[in-house]
Protein backbone atom coordinates (compact mmCIF):
# COMPACT_ATOMS: atom_id res chain seq x y z
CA UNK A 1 29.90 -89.74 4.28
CA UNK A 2 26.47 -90.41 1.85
CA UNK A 3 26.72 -93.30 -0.23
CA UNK A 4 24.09 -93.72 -3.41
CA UNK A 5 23.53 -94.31 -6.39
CA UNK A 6 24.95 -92.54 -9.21
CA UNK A 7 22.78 -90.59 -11.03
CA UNK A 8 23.01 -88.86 -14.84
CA UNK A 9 24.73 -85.14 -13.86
CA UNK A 10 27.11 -87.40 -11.60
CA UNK A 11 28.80 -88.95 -15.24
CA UNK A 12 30.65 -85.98 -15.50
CA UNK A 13 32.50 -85.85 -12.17
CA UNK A 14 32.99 -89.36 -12.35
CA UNK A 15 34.60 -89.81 -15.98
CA UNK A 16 37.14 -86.96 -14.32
CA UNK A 17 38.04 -88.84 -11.03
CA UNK A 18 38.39 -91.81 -13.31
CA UNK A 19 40.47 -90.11 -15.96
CA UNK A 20 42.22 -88.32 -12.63
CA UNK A 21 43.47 -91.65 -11.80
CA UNK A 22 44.06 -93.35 -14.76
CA UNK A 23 45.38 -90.45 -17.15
CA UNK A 24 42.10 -91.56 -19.94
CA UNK A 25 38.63 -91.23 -19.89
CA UNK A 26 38.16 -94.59 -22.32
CA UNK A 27 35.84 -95.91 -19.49
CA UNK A 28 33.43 -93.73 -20.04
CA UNK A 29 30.75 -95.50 -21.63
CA UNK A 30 31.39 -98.60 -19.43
CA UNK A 31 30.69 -95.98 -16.13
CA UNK A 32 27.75 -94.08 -18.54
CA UNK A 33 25.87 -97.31 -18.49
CA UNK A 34 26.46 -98.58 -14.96
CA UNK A 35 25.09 -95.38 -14.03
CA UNK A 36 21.96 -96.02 -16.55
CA UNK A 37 21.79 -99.18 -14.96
CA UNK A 38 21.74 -98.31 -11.37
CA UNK A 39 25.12 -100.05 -10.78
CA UNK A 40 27.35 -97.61 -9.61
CA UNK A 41 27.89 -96.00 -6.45
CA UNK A 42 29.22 -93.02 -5.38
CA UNK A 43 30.40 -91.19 -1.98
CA UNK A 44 30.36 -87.87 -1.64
CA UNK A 45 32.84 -85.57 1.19
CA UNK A 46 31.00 -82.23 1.20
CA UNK A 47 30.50 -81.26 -2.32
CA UNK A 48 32.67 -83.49 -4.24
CA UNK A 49 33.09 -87.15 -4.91
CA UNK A 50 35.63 -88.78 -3.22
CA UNK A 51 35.21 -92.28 -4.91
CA UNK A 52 32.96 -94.62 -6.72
CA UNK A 53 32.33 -98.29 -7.30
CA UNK A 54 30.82 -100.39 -10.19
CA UNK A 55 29.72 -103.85 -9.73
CA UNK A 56 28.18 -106.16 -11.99
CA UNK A 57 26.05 -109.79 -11.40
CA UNK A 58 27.79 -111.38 -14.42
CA UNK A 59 30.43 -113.44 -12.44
CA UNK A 60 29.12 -116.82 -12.27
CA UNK A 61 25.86 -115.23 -11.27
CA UNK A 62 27.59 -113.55 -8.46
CA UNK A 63 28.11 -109.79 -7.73
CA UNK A 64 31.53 -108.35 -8.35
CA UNK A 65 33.10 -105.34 -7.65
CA UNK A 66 35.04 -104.47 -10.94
CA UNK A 67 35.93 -100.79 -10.07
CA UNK A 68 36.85 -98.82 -6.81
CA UNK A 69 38.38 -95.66 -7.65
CA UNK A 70 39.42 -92.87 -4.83
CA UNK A 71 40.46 -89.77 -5.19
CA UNK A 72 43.93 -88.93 -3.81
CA UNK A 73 42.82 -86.46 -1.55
CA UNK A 74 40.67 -88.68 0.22
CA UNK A 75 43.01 -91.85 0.39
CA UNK A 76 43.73 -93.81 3.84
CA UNK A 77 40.30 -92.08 5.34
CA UNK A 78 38.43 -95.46 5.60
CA UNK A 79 36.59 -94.62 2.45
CA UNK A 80 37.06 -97.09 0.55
CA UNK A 81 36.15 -99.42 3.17
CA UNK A 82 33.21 -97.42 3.50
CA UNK A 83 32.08 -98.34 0.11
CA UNK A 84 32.98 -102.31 0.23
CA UNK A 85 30.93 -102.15 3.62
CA UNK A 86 27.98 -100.71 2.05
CA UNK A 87 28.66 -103.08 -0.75
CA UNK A 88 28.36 -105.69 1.33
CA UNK A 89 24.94 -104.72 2.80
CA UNK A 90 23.12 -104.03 -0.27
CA UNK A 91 24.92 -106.70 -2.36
CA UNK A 92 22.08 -108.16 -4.42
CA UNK A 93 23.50 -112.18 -4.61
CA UNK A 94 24.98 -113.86 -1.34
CA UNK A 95 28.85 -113.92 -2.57
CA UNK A 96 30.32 -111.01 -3.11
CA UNK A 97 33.75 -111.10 -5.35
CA UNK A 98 36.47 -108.26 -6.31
CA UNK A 99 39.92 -108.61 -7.67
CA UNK A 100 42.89 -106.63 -7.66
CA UNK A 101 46.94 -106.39 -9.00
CA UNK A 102 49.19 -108.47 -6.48
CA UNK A 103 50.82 -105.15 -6.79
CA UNK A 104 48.64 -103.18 -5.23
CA UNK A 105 48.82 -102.93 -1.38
CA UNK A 106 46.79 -101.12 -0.51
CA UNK A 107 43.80 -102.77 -2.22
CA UNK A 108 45.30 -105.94 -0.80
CA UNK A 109 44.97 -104.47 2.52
CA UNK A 110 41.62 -102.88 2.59
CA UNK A 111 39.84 -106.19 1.30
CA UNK A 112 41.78 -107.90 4.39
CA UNK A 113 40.85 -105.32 6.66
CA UNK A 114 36.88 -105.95 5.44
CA UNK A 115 37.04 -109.96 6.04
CA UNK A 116 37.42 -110.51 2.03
CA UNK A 117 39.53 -114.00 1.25
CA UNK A 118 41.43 -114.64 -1.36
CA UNK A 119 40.02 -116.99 -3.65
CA UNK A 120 42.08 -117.40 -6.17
CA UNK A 121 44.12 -115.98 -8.92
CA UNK A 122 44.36 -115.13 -13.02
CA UNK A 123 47.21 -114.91 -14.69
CA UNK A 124 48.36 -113.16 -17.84
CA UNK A 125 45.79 -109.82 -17.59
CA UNK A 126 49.20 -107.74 -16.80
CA UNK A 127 52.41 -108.97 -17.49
CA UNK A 128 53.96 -110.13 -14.42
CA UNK A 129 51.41 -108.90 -11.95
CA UNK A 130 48.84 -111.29 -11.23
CA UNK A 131 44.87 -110.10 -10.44
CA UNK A 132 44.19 -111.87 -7.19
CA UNK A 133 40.66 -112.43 -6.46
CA UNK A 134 38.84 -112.10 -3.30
CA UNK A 135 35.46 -113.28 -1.76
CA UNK A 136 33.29 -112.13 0.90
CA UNK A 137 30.03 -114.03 2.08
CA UNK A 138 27.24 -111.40 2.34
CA UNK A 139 24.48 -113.04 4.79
């Protein structure tokens, strides 16, 4: 598994595995300039990209984690946790944060798995499904 930086002839591949998962491509500009701005990371199996992350340094003046996306094929491999690990490492303030659905298990389980805590919650971003958020100390 190689994890790097995104880079321009990677937008492609990426809008797909977003649109892939999300049945829309509206996030393509948002993905278009994390790439520009060196804020998106991507990990490759062979020749194709199994998932990417975008963070930003815009929470509080911490770094968050505001988009994991895996591809299908590649789910339950330990790639995801590949990416928050590497996250962690070259995470450029001290606390790291990430939210996701209290609906979604499995996102609840890999930040678990990679010592994230909860930290708190928001309500009212999806109707009934509140966005739990979780922290990780970095160093």
């Amino acid at each position: 598994m190689k994890i790097h930086n995104a880079k321009k002839h990677d937008l492609y591949k990426i809008i797909e595995l977003d649109k892939k998962m999300i049945g829309s491509d509206h996030r393509k500009e948002e993905i278009n300039q994390a790439i520009n701005e060196e804020r998106c990371l991507i990990l490759y199996q062979e020749d194709e990209i199994a998932a990417f992350l975008i963070y930003h340094t815009h929470f509080f003046d911490s770094c968050f984690i505001s988009l994991i996306m895996v591809d299908p094929d590649h789910q339950r491999k330990g790639i995801g946790s590949s990416l928050l690990t590497h996250m962690t490492k070259i995470s450029p303030t001290n606390k790291l944060f990430s939210s996701t659905n209290e609906s979604n298990e499995s996102m609840k389980q890999a930040f678990i798995k990679n010592h994230f805590k909860k930290s708190g919650f928001v309500d009212n971003l999806d109707e009934g499904d509140p966005e739990i958020i979780y922290f990780k100390n970095c160093y």
